[in-house]
Structures are given as C-alpha cells and as structure tokens.
C-alpha atoms as a PDB file:
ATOM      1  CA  UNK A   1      -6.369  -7.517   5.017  1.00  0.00           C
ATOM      2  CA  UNK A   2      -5.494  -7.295   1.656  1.00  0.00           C
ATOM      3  CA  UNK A   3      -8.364  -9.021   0.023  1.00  0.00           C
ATOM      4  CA  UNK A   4     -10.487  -7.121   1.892  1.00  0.00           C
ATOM      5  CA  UNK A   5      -9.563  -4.090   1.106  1.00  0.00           C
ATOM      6  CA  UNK A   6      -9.489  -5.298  -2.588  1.00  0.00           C
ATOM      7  CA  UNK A   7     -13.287  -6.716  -2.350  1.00  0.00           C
ATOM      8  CA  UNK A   8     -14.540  -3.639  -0.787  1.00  0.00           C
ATOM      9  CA  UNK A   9     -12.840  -1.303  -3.589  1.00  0.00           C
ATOM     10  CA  UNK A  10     -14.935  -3.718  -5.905  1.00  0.00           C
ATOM     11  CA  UNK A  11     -18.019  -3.349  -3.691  1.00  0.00           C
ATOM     12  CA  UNK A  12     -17.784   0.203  -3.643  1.00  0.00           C
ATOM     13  CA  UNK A  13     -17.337   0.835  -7.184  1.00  0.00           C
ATOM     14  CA  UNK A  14     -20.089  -1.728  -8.022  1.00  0.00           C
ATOM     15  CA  UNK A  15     -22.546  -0.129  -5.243  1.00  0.00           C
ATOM     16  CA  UNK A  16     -21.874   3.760  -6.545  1.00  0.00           C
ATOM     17  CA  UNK A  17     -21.793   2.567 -10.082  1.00  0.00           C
ATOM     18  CA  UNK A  18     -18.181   3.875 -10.855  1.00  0.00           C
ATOM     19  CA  UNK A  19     -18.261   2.282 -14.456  1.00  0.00           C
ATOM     20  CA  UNK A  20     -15.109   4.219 -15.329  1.00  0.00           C
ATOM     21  CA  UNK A  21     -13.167   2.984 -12.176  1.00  0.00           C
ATOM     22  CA  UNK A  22     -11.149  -0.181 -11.690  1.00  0.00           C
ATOM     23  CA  UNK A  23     -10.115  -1.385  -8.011  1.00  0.00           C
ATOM     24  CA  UNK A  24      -6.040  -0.553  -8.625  1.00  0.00           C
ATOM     25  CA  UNK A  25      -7.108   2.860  -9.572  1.00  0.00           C
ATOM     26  CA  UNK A  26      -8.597   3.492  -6.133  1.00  0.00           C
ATOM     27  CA  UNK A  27      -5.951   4.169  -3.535  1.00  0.00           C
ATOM     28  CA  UNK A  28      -6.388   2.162  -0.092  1.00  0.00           C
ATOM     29  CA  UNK A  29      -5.194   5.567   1.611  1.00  0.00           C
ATOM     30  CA  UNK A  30      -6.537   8.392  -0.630  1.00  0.00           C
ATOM     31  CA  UNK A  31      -9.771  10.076   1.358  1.00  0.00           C
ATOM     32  CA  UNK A  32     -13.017   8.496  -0.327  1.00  0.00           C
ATOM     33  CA  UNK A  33     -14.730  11.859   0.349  1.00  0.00           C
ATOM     34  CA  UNK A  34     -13.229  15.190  -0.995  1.00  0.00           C
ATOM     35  CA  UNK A  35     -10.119  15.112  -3.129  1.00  0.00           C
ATOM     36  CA  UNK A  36      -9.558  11.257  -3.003  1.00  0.00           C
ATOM     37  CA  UNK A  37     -12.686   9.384  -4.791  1.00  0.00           C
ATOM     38  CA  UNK A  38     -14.976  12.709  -4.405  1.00  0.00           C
ATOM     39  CA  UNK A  39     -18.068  10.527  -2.730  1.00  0.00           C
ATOM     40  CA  UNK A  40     -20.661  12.813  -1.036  1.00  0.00           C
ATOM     41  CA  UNK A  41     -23.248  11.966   1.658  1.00  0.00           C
ATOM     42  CA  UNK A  42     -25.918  10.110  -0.447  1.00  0.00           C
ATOM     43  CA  UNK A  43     -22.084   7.707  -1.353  1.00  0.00           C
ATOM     44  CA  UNK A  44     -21.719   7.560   2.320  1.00  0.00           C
ATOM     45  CA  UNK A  45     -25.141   6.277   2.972  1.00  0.00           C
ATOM     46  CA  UNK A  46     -24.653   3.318  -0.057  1.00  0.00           C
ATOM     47  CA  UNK A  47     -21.518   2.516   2.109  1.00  0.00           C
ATOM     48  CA  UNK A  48     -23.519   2.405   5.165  1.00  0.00           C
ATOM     49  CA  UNK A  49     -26.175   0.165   3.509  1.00  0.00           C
ATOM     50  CA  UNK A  50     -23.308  -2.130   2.069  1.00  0.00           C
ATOM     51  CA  UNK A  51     -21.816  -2.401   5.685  1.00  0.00           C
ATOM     52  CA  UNK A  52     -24.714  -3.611   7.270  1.00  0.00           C
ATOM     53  CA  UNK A  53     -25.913  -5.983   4.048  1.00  0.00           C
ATOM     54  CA  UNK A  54     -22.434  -7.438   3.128  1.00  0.00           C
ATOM     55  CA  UNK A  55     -20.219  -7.381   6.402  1.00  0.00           C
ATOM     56  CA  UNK A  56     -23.530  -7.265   8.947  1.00  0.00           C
ATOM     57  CA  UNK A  57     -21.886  -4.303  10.236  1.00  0.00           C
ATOM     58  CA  UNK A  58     -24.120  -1.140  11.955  1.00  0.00           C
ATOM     59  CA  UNK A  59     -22.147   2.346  12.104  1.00  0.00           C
ATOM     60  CA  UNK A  60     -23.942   3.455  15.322  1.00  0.00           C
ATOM     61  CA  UNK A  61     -23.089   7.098  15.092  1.00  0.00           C
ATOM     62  CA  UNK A  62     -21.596   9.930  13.118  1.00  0.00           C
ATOM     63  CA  UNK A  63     -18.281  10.500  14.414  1.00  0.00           C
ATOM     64  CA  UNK A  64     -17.563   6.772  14.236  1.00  0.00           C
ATOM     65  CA  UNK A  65     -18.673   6.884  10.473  1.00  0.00           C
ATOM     66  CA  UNK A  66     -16.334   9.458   9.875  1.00  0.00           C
ATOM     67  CA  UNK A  67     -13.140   8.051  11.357  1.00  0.00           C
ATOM     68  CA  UNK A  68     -14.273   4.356   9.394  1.00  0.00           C
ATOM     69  CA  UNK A  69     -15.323   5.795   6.309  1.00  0.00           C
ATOM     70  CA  UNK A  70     -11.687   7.960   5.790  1.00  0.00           C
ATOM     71  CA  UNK A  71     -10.672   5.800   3.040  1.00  0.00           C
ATOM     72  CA  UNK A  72     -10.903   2.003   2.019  1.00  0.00           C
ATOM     73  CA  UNK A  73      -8.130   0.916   4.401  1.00  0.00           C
ATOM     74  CA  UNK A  74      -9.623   2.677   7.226  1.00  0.00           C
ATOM     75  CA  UNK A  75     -13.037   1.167   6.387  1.00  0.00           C
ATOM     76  CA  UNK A  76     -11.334  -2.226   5.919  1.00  0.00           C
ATOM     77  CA  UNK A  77      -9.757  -1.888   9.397  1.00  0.00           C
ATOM     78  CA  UNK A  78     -13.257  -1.039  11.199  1.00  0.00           C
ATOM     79  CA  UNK A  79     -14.500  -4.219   9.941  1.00  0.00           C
ATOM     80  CA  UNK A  80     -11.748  -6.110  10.819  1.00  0.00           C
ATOM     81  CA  UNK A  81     -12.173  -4.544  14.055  1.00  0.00           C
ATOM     82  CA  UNK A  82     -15.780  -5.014  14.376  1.00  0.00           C
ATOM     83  CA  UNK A  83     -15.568  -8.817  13.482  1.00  0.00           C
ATOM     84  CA  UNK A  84     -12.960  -9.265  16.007  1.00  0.00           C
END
C-alpha cells in the first residue's frame, strides 16, 4: 500500500506537471481537490486518463470518482480494491 501510494504521488505530479512538487510534500490524506493539492476538473480528468492507462482501471460514474479521487490514499485504496 505504501508504494502505491508513493508511485501514484509520482504519477500525479508527473501527469499535472507539478515541477515544484516532490512526492513527501503531498500528503496521502490531504484532499487533492480544494485546499489540499488545489486540482480542478481538467486534474481530475488527467487522473481519470492515468487510471485507465497505468492501473487499467475505468471510474464508471461520478459519485464513485468522487469518493476515489478524495486524496491519494483514497485513490490508492480504490485500486487496490478494484484489482482485488
């Protein structure tokens, strides 16, 4: 679980181009939309797109995107889920 969340703080910051932004200064809990990383809906989308490219991984609807997508550890836990 831990080197997940750890590659997807990587693949996130790589994906949205977050030069300034190193993986130990994202926080597995803080929200990624909002007050925590500040990602908007065209940020969600990239996610989306990395989900299905990386992890093969389709968020089928909105509600389920938003529960996932509350922050890395939440994200990390939906794919741990969906591999099962």
């Amino acid at each position: 679980m831990e080197q997940l969340i750890y590659n997807l703080k990587e693949q996130i910051i790589e994906r949205l181009n977050l030069t300034d932004t190193k993986p130990a200064d994202v926080d597995s809990d803080a929200p990624l939309f909002d007050e925590g990383l500040g990602l908007d809906s065209i940020d969600a989308l990239e996610i989306i797109v990395l989900l299905q490219q990386v992890y093969g991984i389709k968020i089928t609807n909105a509600e389920e995107g938003k529960k996932a997508m509350r922050s890395v550890k939440t994200l990390a836990e939906y794919i741990i889920e969906k591999k099962g």
